[in-house]
Protein backbone atom coordinates (compact mmCIF):
# COMPACT_ATOMS: atom_id res chain seq x y z
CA UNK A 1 0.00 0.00 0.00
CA UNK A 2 0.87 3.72 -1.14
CA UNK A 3 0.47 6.71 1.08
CA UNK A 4 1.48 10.63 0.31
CA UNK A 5 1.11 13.42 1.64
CA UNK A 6 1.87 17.19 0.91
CA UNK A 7 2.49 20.02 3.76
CA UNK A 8 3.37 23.55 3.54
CA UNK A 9 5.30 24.53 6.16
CA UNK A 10 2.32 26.87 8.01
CA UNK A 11 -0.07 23.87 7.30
CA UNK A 12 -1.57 21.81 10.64
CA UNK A 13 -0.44 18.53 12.00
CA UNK A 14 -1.52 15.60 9.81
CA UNK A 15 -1.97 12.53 11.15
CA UNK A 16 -1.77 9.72 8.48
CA UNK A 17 -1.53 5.40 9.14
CA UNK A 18 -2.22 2.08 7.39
CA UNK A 19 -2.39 -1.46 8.74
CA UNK A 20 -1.01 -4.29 6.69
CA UNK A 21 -2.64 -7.56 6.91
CA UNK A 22 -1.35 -10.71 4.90
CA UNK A 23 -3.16 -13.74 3.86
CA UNK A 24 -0.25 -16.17 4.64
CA UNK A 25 -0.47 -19.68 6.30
CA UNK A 26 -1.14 -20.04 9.92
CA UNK A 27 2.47 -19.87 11.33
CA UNK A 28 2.80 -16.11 9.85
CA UNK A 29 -1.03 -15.04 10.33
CA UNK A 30 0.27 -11.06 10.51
CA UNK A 31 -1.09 -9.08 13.23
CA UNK A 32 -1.75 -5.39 12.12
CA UNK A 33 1.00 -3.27 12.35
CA UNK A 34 0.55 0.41 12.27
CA UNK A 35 2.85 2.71 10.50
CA UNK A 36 1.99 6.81 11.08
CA UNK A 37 3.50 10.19 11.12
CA UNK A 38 2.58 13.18 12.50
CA UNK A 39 4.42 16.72 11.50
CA UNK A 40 4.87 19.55 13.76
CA UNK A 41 5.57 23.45 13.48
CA UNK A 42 9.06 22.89 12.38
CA UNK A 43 7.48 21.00 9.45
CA UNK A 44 8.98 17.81 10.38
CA UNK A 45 7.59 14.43 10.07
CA UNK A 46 7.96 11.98 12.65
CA UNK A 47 7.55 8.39 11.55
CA UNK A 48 6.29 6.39 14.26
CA UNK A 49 4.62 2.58 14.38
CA UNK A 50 2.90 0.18 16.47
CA UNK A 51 3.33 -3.41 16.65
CA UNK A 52 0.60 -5.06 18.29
CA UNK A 53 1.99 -8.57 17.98
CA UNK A 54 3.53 -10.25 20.98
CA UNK A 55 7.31 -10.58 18.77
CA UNK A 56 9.66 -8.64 17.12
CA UNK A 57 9.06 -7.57 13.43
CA UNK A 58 11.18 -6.27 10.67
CA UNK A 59 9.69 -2.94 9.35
CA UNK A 60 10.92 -1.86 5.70
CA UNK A 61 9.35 1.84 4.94
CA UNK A 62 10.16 3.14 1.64
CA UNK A 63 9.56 6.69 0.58
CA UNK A 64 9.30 6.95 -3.23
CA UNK A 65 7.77 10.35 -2.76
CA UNK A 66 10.35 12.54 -0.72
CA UNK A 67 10.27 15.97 -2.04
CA UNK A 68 12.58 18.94 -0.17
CA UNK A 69 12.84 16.65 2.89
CA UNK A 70 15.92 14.86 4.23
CA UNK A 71 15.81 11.81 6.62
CA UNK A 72 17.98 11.53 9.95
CA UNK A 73 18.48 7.79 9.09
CA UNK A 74 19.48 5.56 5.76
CA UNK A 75 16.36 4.94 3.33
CA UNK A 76 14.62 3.16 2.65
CA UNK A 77 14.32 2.54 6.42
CA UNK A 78 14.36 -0.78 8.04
CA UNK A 79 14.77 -1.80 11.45
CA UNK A 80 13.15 -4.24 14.26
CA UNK A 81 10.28 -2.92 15.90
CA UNK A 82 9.37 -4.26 19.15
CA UNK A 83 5.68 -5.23 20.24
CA UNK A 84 4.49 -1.68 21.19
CA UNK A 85 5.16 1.92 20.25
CA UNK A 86 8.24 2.41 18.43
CA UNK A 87 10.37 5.74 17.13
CA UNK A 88 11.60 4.74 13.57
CA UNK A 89 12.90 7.97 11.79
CA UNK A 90 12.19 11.81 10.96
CA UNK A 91 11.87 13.51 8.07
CA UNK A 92 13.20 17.49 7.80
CA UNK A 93 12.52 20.12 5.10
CA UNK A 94 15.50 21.20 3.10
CA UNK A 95 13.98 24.22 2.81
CA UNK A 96 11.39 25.64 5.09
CA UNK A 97 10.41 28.16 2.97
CA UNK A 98 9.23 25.86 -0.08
CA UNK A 99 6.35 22.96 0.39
CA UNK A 100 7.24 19.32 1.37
CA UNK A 101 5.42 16.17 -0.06
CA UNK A 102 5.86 12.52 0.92
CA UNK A 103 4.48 9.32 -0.05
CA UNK A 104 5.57 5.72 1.84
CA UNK A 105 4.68 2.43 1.86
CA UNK A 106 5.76 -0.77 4.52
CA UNK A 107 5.89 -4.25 4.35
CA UNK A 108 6.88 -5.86 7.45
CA UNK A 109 7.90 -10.15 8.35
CA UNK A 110 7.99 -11.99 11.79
CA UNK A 111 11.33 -12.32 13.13
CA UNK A 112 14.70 -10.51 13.62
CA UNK A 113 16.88 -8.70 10.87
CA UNK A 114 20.22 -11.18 11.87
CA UNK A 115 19.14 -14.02 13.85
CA UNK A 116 21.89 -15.85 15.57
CA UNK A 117 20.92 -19.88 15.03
CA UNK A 118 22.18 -22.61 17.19
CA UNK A 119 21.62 -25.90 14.96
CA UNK A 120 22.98 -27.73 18.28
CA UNK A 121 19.94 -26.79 20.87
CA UNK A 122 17.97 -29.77 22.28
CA UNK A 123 14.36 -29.43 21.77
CA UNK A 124 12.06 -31.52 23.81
CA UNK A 125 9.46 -33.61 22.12
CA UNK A 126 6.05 -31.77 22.75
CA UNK A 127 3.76 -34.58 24.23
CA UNK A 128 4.56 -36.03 27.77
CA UNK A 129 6.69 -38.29 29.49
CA UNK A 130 6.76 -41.80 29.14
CA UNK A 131 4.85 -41.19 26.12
CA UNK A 132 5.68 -43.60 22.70
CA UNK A 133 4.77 -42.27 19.45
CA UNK A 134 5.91 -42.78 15.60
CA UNK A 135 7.59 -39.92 13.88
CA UNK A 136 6.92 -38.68 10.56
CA UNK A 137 8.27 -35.81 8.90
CA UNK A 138 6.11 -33.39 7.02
CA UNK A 139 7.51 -31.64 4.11
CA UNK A 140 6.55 -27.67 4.02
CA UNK A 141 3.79 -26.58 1.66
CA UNK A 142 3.72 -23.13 2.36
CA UNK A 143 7.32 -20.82 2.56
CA UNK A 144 8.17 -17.85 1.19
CA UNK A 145 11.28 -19.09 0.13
CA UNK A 146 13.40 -17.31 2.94
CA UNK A 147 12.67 -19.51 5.57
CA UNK A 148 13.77 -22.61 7.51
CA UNK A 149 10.83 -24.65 7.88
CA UNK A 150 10.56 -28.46 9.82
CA UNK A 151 7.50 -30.12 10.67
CA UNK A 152 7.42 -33.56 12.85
CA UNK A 153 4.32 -35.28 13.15
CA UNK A 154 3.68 -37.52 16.50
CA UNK A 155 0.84 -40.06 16.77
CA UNK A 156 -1.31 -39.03 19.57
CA UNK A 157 -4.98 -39.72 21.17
CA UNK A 158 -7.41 -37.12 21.23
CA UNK A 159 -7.35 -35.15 24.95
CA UNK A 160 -3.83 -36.76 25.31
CA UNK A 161 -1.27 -33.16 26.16
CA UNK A 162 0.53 -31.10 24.14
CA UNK A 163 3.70 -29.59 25.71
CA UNK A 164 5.81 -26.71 25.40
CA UNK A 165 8.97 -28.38 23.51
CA UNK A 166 10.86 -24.73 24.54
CA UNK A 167 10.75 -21.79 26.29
CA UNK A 168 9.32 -19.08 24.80
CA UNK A 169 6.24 -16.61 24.78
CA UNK A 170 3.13 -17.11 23.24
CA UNK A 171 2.54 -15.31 20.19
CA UNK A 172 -1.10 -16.38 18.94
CA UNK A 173 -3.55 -18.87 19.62
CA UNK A 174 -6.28 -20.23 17.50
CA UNK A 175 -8.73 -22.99 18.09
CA UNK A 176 -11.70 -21.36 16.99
CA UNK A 177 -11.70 -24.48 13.74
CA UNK A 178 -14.82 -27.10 14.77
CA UNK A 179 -13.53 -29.42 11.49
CA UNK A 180 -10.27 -31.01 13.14
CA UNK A 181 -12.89 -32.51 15.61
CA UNK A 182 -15.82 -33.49 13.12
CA UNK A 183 -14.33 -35.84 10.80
CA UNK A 184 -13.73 -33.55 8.26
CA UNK A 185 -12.24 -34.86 4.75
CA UNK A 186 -10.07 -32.14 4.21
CA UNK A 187 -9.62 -28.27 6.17
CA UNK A 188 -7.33 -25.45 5.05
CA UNK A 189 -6.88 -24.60 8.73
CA UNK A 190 -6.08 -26.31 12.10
CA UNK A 191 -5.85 -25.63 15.67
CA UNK A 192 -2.68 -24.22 16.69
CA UNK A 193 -0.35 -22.53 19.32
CA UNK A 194 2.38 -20.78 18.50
CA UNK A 195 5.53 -19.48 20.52
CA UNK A 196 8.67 -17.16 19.90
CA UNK A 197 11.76 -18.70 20.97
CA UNK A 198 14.71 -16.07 22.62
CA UNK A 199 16.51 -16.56 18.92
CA UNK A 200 13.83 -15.08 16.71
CA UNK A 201 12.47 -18.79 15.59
CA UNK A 202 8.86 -19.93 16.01
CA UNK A 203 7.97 -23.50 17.19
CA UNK A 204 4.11 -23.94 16.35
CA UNK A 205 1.98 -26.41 17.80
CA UNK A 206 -1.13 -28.63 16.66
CA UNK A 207 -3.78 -29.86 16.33
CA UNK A 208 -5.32 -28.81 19.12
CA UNK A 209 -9.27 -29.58 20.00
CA UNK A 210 -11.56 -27.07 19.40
CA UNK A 211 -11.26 -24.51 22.85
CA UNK A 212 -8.58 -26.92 24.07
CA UNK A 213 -6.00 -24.59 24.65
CA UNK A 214 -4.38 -23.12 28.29
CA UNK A 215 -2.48 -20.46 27.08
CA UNK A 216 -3.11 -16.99 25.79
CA UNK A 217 -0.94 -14.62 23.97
CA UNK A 218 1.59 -12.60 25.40
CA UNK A 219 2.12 -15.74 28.47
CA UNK A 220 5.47 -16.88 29.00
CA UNK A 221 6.11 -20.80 29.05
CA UNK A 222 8.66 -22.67 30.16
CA UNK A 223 10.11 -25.88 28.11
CA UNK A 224 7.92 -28.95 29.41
CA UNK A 225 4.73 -26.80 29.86
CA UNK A 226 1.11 -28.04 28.90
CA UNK A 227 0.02 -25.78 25.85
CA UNK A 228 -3.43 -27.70 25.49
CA UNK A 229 -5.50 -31.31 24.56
CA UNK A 230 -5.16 -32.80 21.38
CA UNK A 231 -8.20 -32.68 19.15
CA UNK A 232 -9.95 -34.98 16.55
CA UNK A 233 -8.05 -34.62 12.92
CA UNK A 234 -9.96 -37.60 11.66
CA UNK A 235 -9.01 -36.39 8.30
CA UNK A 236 -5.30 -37.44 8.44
CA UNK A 237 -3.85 -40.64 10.17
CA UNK A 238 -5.58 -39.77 13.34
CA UNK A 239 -5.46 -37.99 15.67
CA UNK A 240 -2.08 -36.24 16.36
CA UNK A 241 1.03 -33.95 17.49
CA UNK A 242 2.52 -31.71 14.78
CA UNK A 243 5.33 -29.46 15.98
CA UNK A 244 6.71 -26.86 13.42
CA UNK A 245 10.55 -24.96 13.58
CA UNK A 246 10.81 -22.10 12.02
CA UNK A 247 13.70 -19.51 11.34
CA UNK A 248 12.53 -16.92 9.28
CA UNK A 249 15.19 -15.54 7.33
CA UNK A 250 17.31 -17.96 6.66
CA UNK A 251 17.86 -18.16 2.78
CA UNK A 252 18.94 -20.97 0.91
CA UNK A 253 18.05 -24.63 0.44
CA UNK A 254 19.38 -26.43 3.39
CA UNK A 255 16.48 -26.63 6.03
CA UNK A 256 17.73 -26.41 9.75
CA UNK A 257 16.52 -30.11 11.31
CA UNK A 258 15.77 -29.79 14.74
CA UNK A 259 17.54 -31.66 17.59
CA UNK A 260 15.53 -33.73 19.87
CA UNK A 261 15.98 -35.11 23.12
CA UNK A 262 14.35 -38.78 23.38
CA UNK A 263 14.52 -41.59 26.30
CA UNK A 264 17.16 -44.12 25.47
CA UNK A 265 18.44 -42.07 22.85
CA UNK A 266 19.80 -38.81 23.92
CA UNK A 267 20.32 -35.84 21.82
CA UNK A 268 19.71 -36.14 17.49
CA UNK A 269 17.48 -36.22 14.88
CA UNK A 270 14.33 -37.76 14.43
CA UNK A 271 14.20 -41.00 11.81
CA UNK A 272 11.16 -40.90 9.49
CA UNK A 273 8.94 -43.45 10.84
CA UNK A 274 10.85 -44.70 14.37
CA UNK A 275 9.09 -44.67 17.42
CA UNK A 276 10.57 -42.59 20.23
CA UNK A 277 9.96 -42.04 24.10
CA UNK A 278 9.64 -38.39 25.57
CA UNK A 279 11.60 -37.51 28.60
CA UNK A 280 11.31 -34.47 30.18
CA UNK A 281 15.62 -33.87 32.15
CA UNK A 282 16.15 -31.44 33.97
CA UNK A 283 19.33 -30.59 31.89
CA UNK A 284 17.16 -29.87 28.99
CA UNK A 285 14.15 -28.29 31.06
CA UNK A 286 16.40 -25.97 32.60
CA UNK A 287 19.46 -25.21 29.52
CA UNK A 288 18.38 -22.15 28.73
CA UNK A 289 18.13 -19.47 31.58
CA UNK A 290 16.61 -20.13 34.70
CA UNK A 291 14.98 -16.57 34.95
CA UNK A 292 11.66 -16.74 33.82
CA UNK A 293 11.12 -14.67 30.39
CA UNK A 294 9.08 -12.02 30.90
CA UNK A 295 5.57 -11.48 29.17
CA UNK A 296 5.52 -8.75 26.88
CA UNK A 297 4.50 -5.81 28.01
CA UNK A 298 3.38 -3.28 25.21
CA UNK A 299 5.26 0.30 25.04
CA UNK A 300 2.82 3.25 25.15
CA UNK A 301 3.51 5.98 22.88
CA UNK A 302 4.85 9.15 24.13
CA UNK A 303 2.92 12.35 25.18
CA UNK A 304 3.79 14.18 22.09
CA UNK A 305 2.20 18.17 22.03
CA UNK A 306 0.39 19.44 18.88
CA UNK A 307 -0.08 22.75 17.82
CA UNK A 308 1.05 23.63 21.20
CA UNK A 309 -1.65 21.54 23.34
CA UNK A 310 -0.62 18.42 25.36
């Protein structure tokens, strides 16, 4: 989307914002983020946003339309925006005797801009201890190309748990579908959970029963803790436990397998089709850092004054 805007430098504050919302799979289901400005007497713009996700995003704002204005940082801008009210940039008039116009647009993605990725961290299996289930691999349908994507599938029983495989926060929740429980043939959608990890990847969770979830956005989980009941999804192989990895970002063809900690086993990969045994150590429980992550708390925009009122 396109936005412009022309000011003289006696005219009034403007106030001018946009949300973007994507139709993308599940996993990256955008939540709106809003991009503004508002100019003041000086006849400069300030370029403002707020994400009201529970993770970081990467903003890109490009200004094709930037007439007698310079910006106090490189553009086209792009930066990570926290969940909240962020400062991105301001605009200033060359001139302030001659009129100003601008015209942006954004696009934003989940995720951070350089994501440091440890290949090597143990994940926990997501269903609970003493638990045996077959492992299958499912290949990615939908990615934009740019992104590490793994999906294990774990035969489950319906109401059987679904646990936390890492520590994270909870970035949306959806099990509003009815069709994973009915016996449905076929469903574009499916009950799911998913969490931002401290190193910018996503682990998603399904398929959960329809209202079967105990977590909310914006709650912090610990690896090991119950996300929710397994529902119905009569329409595959049964019912079952799919756990997605995701690093966004991370361009070119090699996908980023997930390490797994299993009883008898250890640390490694999952083999298509072998059966495996959770176990919940404390070595892995605890290998990140004991302090509890904290929720997210949204940042509030500033008191900013316009046209000399508070």
């Amino acid at each position: 989307m396109y936005f412009s805007g022309t000011k003289s430098s006696y005219e009034i504050n403007r106030f001018l914002s946009f949300f973007l919302l994507f139709s993308v799979p599940p996993l990256f289901a955008q939540r709106v983020v809003d991009v503004s400005y508002t100019t003041d007497q000086q006849g400069n713009y300030h370029f403002t946003c707020n994400n009201k996700a529970f993770c970081t995003y990467v903003l890109r704002v490009e200004l094709p339309t930037m007439k007698n204005l310079k910006s106090d940082h490189p553009v086209p801008f792009e930066a990570e925006v926290k969940p909240g009210f962020n400062q991105l940039f301001t605009l200033s008039p060359i001139s302030r005797t001659d009129d100003t116009q601008v015209g942006f647009k954004a696009s934003n993605r989940k995720g951070c801009m350089q994501p440091v990725v440890n290949p090597d961290f143990v994940y926990l299996l997501p269903i609970g201890p003493g638990i045996q289930s077959q492992a299958f691999r499912i290949n990615a349908v939908h990615t934009t190309g740019q992104d590490s994507v793994y999906t294990v599938r774990l035969k489950m029983n319906i109401d059987d748990t679904i646990f936390s495989a890492r520590r994270g926060i909870v970035t949306a929740v959806d099990v509003s579908n009815t069709e994973n429980d009915a016996g449905a043939t076929t469903t574009g959608s499916w009950n799911y959970v998913e969490i931002v990890h401290a190193d910018c990847s996503f682990g998603q969770y399904g398929v959960f029963k329809k209202d079967g979830a105990f977590v909310r956005p914006g709650q912090a989980v610990e690896a090991g803790t119950p996300l929710g009941l397994v529902g119905g999804d009569r329409y595959g192989r049964g019912s079952d436990v799919r756990f997605t990895v995701v690093y966004p970002g991370q361009t070119g063809n090699t996908q980023i397998a997930p390490v797994f900690w299993t009883k008898g086993n250890g640390k490694g990969q999952l083999r298509q089709g072998a059966t495996y045994t959770s176990e919940f150590p404390k070595t892995i429980l605890t290998q990140e850092s004991a302090k509890k992550p904290a929720a997210f708390s949204k940042n509030q925009p500033p008191k900013r004054k316009h046209n000399g009122q508070t």
